[in-house]
C-alpha atoms as a PDB file:
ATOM      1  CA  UNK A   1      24.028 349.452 -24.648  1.00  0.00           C
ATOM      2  CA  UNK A   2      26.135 347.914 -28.081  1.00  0.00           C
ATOM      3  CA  UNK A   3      23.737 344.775 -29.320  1.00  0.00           C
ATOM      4  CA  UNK A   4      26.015 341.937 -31.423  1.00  0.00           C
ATOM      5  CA  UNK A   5      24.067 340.232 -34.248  1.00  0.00           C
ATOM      6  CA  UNK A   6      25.408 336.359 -34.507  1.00  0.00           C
ATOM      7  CA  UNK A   7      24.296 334.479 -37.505  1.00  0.00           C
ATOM      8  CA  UNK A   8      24.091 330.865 -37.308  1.00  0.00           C
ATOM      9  CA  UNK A   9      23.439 328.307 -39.627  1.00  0.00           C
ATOM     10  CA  UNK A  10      22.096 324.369 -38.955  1.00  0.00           C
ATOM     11  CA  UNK A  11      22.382 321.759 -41.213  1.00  0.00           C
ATOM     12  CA  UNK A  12      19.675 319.450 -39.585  1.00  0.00           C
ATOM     13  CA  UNK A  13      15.744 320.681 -38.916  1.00  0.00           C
ATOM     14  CA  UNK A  14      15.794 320.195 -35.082  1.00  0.00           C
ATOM     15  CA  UNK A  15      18.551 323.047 -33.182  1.00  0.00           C
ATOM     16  CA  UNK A  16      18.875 320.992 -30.116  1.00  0.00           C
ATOM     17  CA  UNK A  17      22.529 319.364 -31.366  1.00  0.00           C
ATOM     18  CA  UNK A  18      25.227 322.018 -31.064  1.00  0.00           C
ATOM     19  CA  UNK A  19      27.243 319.327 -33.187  1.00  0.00           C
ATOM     20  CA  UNK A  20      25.411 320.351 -36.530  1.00  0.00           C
ATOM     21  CA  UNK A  21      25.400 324.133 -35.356  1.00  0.00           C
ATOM     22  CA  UNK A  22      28.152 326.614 -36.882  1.00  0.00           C
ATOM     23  CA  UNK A  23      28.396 330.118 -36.278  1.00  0.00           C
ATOM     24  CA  UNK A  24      29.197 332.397 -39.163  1.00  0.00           C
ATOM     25  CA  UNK A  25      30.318 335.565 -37.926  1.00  0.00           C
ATOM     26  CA  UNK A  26      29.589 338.739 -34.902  1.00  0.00           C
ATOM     27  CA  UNK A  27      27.377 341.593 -36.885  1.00  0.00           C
ATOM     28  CA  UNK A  28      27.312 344.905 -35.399  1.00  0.00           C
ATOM     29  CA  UNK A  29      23.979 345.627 -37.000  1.00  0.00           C
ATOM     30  CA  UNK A  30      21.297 343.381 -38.347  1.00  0.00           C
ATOM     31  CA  UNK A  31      21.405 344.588 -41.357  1.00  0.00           C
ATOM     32  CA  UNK A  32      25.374 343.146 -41.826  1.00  0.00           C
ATOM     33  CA  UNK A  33      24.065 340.045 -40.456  1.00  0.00           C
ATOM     34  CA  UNK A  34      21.648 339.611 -43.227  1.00  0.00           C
ATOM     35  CA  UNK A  35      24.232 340.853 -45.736  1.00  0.00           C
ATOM     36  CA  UNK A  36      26.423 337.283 -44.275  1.00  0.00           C
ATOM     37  CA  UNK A  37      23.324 335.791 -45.152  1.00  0.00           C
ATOM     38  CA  UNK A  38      23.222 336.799 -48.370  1.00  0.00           C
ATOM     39  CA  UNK A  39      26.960 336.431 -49.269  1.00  0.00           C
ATOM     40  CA  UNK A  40      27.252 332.847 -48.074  1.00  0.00           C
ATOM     41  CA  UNK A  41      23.937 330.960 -48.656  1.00  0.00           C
ATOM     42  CA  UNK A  42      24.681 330.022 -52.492  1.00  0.00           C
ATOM     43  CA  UNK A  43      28.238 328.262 -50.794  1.00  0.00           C
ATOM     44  CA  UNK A  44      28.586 324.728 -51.125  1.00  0.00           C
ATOM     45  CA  UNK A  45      26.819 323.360 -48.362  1.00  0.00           C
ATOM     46  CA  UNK A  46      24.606 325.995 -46.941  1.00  0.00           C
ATOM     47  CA  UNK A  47      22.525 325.865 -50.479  1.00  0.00           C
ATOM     48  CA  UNK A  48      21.577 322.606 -49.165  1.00  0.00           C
ATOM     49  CA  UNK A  49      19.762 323.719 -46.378  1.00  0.00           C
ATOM     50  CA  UNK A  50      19.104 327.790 -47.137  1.00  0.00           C
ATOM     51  CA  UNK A  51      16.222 327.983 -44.511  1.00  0.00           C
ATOM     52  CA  UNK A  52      18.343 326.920 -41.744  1.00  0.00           C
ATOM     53  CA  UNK A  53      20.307 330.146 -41.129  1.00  0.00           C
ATOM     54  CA  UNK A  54      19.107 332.039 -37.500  1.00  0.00           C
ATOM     55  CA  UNK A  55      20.364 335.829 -36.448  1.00  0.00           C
ATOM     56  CA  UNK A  56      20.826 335.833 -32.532  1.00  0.00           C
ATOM     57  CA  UNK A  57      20.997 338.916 -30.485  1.00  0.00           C
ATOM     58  CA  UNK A  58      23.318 339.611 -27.385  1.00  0.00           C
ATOM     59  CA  UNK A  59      23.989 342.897 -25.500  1.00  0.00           C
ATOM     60  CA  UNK A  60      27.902 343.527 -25.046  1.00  0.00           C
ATOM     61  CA  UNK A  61      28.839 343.802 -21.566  1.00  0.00           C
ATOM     62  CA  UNK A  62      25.825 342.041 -20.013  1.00  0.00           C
ATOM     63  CA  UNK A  63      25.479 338.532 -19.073  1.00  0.00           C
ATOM     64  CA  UNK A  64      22.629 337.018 -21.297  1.00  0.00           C
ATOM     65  CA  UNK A  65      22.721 333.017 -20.318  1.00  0.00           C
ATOM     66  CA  UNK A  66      23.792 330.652 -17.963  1.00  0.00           C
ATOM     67  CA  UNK A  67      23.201 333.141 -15.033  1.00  0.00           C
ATOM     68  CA  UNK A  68      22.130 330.710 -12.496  1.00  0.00           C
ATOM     69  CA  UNK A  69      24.502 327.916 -13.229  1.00  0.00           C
ATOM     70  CA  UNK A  70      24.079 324.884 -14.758  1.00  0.00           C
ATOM     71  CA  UNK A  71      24.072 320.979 -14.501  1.00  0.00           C
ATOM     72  CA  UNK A  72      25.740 318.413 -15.849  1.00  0.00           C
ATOM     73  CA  UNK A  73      23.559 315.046 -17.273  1.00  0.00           C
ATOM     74  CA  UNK A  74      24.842 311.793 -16.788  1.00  0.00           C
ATOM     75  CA  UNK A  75      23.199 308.863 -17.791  1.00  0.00           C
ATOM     76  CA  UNK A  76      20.246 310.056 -16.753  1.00  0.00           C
ATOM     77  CA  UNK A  77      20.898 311.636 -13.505  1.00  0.00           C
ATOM     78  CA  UNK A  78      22.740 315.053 -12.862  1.00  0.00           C
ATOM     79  CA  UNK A  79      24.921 316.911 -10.617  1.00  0.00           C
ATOM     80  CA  UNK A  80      25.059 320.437  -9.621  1.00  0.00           C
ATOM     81  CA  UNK A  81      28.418 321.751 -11.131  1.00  0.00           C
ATOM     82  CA  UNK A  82      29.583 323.934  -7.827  1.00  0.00           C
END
């Protein structure tokens, strides 16, 4: 099994707002995800918040989220997307 390494970065404290979320680049190994690390966090921007980067895992060729659906919230109710 190939694992991807995804590094992320936030520029707010809470990670619940995919709006302040940007993801920096697909790492074959962890080690080249902390090298993006490295190479970026002095960049405009990211040296304003360097404690807000996050490495994700994910197997290639698996499914690894969403795998029983979802729903959709609507002013505070929700529907079954089907």
């Amino acid at each position: 099994m190939t694992t991807l390494y995804i590094v992320h970065h936030y520029d707010q404290e809470t990670y619940d707002n995919n709006d302040h979320e940007k993801i920096i680049g697909v790492y074959s190994t962890e080690r080249h995800a902390e090298q993006a690390i490295e190479r970026l966090r002095d960049k405009p921007g990211f040296r304003e918040f360097p404690e807000r980067w996050f490495v994700s895992q994910m197997d290639l060729d698996k499914d690894s989220a969403w795998t029983d659906g979802f729903v959709t919230m609507r002013s505070g109710f929700y529907e079954d997307a089907q």
